[in-house]
N, C-alpha and C. Protein backbone atom coordinates (compact mmCIF):
# COMPACT_ATOMS: atom_id res chain seq x y z
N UNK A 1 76.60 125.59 95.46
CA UNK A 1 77.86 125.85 94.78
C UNK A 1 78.08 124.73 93.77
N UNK A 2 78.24 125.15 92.28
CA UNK A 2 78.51 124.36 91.76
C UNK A 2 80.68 123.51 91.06
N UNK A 3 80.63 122.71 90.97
CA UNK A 3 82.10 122.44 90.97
C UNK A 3 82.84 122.04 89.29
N UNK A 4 83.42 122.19 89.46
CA UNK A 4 83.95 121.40 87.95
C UNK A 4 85.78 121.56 87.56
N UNK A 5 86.09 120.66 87.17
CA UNK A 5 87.52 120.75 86.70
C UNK A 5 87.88 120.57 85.53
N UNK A 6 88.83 121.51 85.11
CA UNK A 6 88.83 121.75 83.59
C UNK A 6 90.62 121.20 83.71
N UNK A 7 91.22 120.78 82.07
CA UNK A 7 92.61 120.05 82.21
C UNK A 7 93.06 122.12 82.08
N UNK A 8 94.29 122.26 82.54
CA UNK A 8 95.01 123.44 82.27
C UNK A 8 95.75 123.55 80.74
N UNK A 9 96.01 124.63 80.43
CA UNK A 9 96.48 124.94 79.15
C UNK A 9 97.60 125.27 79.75
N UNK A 10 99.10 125.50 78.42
CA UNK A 10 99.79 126.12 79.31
C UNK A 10 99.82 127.82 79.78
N UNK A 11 99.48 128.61 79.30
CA UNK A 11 99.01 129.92 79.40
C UNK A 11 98.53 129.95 80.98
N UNK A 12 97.91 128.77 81.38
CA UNK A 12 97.40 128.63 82.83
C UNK A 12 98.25 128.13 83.61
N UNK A 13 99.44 127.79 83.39
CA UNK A 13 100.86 127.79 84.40
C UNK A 13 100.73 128.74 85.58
N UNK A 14 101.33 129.98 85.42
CA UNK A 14 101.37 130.89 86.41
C UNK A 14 100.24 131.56 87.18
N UNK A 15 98.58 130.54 86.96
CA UNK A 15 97.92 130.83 87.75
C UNK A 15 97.86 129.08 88.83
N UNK A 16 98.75 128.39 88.45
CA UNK A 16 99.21 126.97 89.28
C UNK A 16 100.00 127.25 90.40
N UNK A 17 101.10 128.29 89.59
CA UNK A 17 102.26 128.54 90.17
C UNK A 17 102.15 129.13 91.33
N UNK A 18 100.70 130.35 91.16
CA UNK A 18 100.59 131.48 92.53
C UNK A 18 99.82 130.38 93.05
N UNK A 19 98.70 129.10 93.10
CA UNK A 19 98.18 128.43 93.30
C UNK A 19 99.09 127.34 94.29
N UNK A 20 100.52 126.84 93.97
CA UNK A 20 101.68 126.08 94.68
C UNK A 20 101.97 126.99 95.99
N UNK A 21 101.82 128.20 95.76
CA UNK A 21 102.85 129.30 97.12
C UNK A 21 101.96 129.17 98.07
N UNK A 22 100.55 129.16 98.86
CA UNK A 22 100.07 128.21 99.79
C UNK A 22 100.34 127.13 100.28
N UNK A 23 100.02 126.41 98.75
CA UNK A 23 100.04 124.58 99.58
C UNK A 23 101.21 124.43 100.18
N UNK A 24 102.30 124.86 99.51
CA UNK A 24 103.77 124.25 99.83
C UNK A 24 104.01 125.25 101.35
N UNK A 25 103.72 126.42 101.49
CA UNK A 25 103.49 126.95 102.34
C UNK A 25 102.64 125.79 103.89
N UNK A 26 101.54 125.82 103.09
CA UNK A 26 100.44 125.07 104.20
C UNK A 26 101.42 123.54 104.28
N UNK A 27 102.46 122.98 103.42
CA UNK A 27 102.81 121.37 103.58
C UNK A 27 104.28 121.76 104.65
N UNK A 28 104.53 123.08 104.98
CA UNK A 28 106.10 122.95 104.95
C UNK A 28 105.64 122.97 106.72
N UNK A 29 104.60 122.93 107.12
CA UNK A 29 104.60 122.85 108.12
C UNK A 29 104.67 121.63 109.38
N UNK A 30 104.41 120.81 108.28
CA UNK A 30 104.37 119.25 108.64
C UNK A 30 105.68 118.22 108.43
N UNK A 31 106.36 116.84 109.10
CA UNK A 31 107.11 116.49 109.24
C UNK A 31 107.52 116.44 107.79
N UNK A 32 108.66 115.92 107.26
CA UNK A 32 109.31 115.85 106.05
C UNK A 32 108.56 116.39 104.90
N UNK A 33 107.97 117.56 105.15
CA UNK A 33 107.28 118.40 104.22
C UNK A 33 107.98 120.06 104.20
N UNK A 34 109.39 120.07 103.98
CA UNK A 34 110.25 121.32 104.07
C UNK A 34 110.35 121.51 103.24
N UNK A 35 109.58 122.35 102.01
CA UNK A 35 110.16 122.56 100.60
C UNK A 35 111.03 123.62 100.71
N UNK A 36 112.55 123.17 100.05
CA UNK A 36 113.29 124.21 99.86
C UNK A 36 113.71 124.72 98.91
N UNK A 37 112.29 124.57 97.76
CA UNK A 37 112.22 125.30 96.45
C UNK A 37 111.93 126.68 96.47
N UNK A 38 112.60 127.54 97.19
CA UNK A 38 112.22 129.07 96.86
C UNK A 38 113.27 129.73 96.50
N UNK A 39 112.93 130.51 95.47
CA UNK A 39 113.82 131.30 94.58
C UNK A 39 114.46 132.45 95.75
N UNK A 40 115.21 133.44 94.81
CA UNK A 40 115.74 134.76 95.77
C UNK A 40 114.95 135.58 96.10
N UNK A 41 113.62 135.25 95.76
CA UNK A 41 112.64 136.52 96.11
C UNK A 41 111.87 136.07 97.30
N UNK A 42 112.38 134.43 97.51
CA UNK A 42 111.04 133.44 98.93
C UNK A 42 110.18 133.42 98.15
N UNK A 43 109.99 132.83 96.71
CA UNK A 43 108.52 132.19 95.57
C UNK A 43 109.48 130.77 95.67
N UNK A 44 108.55 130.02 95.86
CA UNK A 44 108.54 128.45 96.35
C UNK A 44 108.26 128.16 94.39
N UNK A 45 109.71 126.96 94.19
CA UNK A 45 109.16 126.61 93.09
C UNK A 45 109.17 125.25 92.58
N UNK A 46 107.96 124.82 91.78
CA UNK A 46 108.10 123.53 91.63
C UNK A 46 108.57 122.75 90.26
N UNK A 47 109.52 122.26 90.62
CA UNK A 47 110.50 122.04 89.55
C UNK A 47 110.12 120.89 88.82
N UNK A 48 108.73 120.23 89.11
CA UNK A 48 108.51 119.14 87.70
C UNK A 48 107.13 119.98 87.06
N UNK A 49 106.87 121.32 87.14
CA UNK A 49 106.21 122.11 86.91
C UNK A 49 105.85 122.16 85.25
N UNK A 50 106.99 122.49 84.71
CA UNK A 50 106.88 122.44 83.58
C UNK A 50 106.68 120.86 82.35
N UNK A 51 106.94 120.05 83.42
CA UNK A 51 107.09 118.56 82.79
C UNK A 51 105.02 118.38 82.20
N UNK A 52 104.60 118.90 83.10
CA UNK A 52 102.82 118.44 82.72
C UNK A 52 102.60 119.12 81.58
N UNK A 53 102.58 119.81 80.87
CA UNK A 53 102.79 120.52 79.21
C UNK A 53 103.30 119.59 78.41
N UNK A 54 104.78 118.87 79.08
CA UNK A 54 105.87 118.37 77.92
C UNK A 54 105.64 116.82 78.00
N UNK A 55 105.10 116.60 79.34
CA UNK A 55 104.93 115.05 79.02
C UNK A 55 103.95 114.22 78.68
N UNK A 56 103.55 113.50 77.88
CA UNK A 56 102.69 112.67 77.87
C UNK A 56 102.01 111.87 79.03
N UNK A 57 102.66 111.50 79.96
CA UNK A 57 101.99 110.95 81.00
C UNK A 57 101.59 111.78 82.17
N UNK A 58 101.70 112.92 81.98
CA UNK A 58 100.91 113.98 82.75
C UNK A 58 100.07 114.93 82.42
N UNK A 59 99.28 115.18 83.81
CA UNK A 59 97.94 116.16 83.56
C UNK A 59 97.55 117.31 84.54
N UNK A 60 97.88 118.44 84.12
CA UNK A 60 97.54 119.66 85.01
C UNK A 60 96.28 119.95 85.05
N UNK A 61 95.62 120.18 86.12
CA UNK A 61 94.10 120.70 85.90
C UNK A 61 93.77 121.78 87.18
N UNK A 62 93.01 122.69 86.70
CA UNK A 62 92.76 123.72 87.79
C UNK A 62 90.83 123.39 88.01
N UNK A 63 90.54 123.09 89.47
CA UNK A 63 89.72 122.96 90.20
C UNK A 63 88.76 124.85 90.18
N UNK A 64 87.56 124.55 89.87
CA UNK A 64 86.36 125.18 89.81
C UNK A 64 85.10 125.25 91.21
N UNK A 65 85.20 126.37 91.44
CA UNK A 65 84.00 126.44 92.38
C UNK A 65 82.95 127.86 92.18
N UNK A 66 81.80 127.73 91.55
CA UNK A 66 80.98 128.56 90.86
C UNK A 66 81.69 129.57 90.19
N UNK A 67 82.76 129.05 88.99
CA UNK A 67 83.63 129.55 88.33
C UNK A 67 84.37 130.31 88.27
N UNK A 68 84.85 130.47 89.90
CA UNK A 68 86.08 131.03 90.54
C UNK A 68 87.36 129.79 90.87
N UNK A 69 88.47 130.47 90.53
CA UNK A 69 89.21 129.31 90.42
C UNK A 69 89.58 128.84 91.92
N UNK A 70 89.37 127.51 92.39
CA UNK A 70 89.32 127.03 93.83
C UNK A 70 90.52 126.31 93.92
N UNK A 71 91.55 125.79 93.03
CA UNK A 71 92.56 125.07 93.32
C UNK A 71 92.83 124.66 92.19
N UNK A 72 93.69 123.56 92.40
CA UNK A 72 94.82 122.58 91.48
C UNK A 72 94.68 120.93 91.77
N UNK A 73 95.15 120.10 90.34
CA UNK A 73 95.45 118.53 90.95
C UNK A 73 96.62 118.65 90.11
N UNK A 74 97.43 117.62 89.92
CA UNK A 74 98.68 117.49 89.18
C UNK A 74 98.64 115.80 89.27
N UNK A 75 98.14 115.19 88.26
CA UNK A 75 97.89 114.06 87.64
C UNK A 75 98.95 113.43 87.44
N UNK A 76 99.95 111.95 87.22
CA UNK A 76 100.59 111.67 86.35
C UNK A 76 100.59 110.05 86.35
N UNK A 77 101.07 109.69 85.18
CA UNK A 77 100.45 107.92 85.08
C UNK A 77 102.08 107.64 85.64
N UNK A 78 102.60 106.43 86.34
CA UNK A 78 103.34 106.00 86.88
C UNK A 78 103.94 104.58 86.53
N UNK A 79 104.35 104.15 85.41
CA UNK A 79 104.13 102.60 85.28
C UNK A 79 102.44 102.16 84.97
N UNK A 80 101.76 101.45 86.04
CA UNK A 80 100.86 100.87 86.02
C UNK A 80 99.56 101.37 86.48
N UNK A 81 100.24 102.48 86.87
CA UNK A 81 99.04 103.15 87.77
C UNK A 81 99.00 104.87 87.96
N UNK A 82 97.89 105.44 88.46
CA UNK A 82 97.73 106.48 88.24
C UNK A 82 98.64 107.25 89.47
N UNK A 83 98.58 108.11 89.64
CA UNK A 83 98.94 109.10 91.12
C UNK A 83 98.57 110.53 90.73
N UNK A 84 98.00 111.11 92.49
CA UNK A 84 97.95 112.14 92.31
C UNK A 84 98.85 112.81 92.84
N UNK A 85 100.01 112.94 92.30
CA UNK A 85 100.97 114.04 92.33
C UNK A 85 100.60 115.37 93.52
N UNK A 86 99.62 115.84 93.10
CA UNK A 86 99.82 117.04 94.09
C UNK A 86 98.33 117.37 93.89
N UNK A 87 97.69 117.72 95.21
CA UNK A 87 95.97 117.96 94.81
C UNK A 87 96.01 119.70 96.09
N UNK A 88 95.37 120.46 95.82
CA UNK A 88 95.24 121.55 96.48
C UNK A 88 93.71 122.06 95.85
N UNK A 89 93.37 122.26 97.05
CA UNK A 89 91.86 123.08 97.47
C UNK A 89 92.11 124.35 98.37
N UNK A 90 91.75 125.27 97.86
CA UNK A 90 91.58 126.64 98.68
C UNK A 90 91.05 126.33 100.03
N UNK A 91 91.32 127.49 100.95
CA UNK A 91 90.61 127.21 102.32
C UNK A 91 88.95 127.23 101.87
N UNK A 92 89.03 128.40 101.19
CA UNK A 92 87.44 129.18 101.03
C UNK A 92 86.66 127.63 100.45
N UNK A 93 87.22 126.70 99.62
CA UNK A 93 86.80 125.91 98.95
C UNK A 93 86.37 124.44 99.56
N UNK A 94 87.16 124.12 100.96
CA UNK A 94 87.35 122.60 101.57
C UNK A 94 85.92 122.70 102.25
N UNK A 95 85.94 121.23 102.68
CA UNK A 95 84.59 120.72 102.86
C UNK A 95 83.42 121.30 102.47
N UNK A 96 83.40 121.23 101.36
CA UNK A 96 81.86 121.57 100.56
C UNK A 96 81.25 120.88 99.31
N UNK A 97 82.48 119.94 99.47
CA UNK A 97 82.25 119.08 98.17
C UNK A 97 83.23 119.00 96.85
N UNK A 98 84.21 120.57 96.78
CA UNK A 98 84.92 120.07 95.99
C UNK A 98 85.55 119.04 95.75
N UNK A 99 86.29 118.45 96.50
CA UNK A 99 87.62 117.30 96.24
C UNK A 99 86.55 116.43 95.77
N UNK A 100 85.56 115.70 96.46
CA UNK A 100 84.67 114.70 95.86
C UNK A 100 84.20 115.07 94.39
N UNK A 101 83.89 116.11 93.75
CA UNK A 101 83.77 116.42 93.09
C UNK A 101 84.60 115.93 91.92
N UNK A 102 85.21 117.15 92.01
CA UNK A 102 86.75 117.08 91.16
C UNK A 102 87.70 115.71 91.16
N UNK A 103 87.62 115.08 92.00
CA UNK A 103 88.35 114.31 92.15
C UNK A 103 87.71 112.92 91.41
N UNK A 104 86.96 112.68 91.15
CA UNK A 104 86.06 112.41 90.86
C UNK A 104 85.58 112.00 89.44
N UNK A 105 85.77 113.57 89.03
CA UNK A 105 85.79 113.77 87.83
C UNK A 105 86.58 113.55 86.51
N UNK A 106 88.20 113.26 87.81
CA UNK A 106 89.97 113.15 87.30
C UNK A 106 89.82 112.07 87.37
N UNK A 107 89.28 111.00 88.34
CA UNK A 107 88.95 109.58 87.90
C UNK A 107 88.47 108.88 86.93
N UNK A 108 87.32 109.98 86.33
CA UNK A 108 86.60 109.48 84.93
C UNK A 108 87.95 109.34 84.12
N UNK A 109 88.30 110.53 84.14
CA UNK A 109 89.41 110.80 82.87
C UNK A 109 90.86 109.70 82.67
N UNK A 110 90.34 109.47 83.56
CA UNK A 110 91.81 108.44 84.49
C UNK A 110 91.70 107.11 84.76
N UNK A 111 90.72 106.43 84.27
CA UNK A 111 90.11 105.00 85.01
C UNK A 111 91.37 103.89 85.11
N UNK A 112 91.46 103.47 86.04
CA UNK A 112 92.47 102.30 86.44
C UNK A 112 93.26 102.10 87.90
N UNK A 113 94.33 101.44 88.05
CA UNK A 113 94.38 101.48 89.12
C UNK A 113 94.94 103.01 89.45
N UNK A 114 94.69 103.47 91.13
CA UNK A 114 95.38 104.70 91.60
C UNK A 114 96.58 104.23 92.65
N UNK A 115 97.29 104.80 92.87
CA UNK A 115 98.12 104.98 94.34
C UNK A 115 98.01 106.71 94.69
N UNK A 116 97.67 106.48 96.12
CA UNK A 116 97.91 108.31 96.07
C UNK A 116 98.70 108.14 97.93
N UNK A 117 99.82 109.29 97.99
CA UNK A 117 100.69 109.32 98.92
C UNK A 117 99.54 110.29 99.38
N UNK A 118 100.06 110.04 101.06
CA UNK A 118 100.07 111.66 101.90
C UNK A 118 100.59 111.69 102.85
N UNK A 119 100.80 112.55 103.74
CA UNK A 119 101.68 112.73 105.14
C UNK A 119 100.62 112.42 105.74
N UNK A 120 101.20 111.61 106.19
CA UNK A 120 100.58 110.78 107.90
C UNK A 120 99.79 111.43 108.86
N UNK A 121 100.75 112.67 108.97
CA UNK A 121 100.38 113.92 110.10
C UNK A 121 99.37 114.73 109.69
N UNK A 122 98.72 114.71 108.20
CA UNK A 122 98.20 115.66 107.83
C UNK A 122 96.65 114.88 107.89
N UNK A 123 95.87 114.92 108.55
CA UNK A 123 94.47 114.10 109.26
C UNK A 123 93.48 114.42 108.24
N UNK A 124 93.12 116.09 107.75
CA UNK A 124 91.85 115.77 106.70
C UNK A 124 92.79 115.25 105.23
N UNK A 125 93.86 115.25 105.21
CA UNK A 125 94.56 114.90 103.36
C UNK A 125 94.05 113.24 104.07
N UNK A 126 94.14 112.04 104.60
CA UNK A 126 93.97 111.38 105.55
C UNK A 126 92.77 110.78 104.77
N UNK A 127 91.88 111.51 105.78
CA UNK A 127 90.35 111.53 105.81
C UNK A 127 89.55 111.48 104.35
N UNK A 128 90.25 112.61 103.88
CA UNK A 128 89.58 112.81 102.30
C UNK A 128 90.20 111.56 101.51
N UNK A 129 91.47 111.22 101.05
CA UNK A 129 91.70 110.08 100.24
C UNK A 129 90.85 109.11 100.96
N UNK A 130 90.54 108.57 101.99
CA UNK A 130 90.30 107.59 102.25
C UNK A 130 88.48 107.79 101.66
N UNK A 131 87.96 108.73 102.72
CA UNK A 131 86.44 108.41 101.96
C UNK A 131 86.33 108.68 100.39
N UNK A 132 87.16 109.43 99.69
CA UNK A 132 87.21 108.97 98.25
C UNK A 132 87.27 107.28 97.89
N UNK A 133 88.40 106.71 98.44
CA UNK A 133 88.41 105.51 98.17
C UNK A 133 87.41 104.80 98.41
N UNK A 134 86.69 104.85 99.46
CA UNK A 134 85.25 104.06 99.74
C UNK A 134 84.59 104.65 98.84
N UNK A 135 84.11 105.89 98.41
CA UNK A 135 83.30 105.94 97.80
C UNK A 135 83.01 105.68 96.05
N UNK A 136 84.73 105.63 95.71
CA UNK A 136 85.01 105.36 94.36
C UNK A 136 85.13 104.02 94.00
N UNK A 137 86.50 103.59 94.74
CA UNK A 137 87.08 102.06 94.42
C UNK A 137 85.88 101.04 93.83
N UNK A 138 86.21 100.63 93.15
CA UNK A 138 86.10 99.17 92.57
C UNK A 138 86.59 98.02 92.83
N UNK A 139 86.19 97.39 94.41
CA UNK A 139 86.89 96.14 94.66
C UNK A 139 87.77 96.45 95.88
N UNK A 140 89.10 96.02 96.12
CA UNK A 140 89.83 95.82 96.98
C UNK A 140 90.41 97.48 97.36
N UNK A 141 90.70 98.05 98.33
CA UNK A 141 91.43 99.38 98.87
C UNK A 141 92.99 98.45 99.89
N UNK A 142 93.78 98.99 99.23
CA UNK A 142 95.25 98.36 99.98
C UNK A 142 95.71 99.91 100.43
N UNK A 143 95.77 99.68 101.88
CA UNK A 143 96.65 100.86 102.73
C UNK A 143 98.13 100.52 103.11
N UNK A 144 99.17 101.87 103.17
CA UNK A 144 100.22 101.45 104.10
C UNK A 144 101.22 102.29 104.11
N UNK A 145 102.39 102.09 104.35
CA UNK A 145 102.94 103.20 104.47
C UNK A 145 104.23 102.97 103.56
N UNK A 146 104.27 104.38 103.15
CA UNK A 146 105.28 104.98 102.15
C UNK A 146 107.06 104.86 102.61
N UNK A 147 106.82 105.66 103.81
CA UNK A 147 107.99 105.95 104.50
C UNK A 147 107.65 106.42 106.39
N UNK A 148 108.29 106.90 106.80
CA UNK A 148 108.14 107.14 107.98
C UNK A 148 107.25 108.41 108.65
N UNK A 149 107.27 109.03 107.49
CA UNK A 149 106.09 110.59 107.37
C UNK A 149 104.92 109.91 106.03
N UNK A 150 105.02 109.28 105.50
CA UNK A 150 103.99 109.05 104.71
C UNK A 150 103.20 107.64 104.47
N UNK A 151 101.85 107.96 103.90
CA UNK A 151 101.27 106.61 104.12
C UNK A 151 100.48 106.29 102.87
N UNK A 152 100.12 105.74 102.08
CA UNK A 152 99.38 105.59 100.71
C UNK A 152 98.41 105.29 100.77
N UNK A 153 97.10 104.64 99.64
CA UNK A 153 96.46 104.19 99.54
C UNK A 153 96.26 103.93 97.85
N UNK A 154 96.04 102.70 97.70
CA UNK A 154 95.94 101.80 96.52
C UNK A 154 94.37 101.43 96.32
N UNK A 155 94.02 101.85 94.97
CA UNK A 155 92.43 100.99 94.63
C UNK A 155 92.62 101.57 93.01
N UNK A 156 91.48 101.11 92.14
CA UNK A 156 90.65 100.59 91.35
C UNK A 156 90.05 101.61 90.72
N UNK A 157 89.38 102.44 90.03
CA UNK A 157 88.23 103.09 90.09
C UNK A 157 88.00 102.71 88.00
């Protein structure tokens, strides 16, 4: 299987959007992960959605797996440093290499320091930032925690 991530246009919004109604789905299940962005119809919506088009310090990109679309990242520079805002991989898509991939690839585009959040409770989001970080970082990896449901990780790439 081959992988690749392309930045989104905006025309490619509302294939993000049906792309968000999972994850937020799959996040609302976990501690302080209750999104109560859903419209009158129950479509979950994400309200800095439209900001990655309008802002300069952000970057939408839709995730590739033998050129079926496998997911989403949602990029944005923060002050000093990068974050990944919001990263989603299809079921059909996890452990096979995408995120290393792709993720990877958003690093090229991105070089400097990162911070990336995740819920505590959530063991492969966990697992995956972290062996990214070993396998990317440049130098020092600083762990810790965000808040009481969440925990970060800081490096280099």
């Amino acid at each position: 299987m081959t992988f690749a991530v392309k930045s989104a246009n905006i025309e490619e919004k509302p294939i993000i959007l049906d792309l968000i109604q999972p994850y937020l789905a799959e996040l609302s299940r976990f501690p302080d992960e209750d999104p109560d962005y859903k419209d009158e119809n129950g479509i979950y919506q994400y309200p800095y959605l439209d900001h990655y088009w309008r802002e300069k310090e952000r970057f939408p990109y839709l995730l590739y797996g033998d050129d079926k679309i496998a997911g989403f990242a949602l990029v944005r520079q923060d002050g000093d440093h990068w974050e990944m805002s919001e990263f989603y991989a299809s079921p059909q898509f996890r452990r096979r290499g995408l995120a290393m991939t792709c993720v990877g690839e958003i690093f090229k585009e991105h070089p400097g320091e990162w911070r990336i959040s995740f819920n505590k409770y959530i063991n492969p989001s966990r697992q995956l930032w972290k062996k990214l970080a070993l396998t990317l970082a440049q130098g020092k990896i600083e762990e810790g925690e965000s808040d009481k449901n969440h925990d970060f990780i800081r490096f280099t790439v």
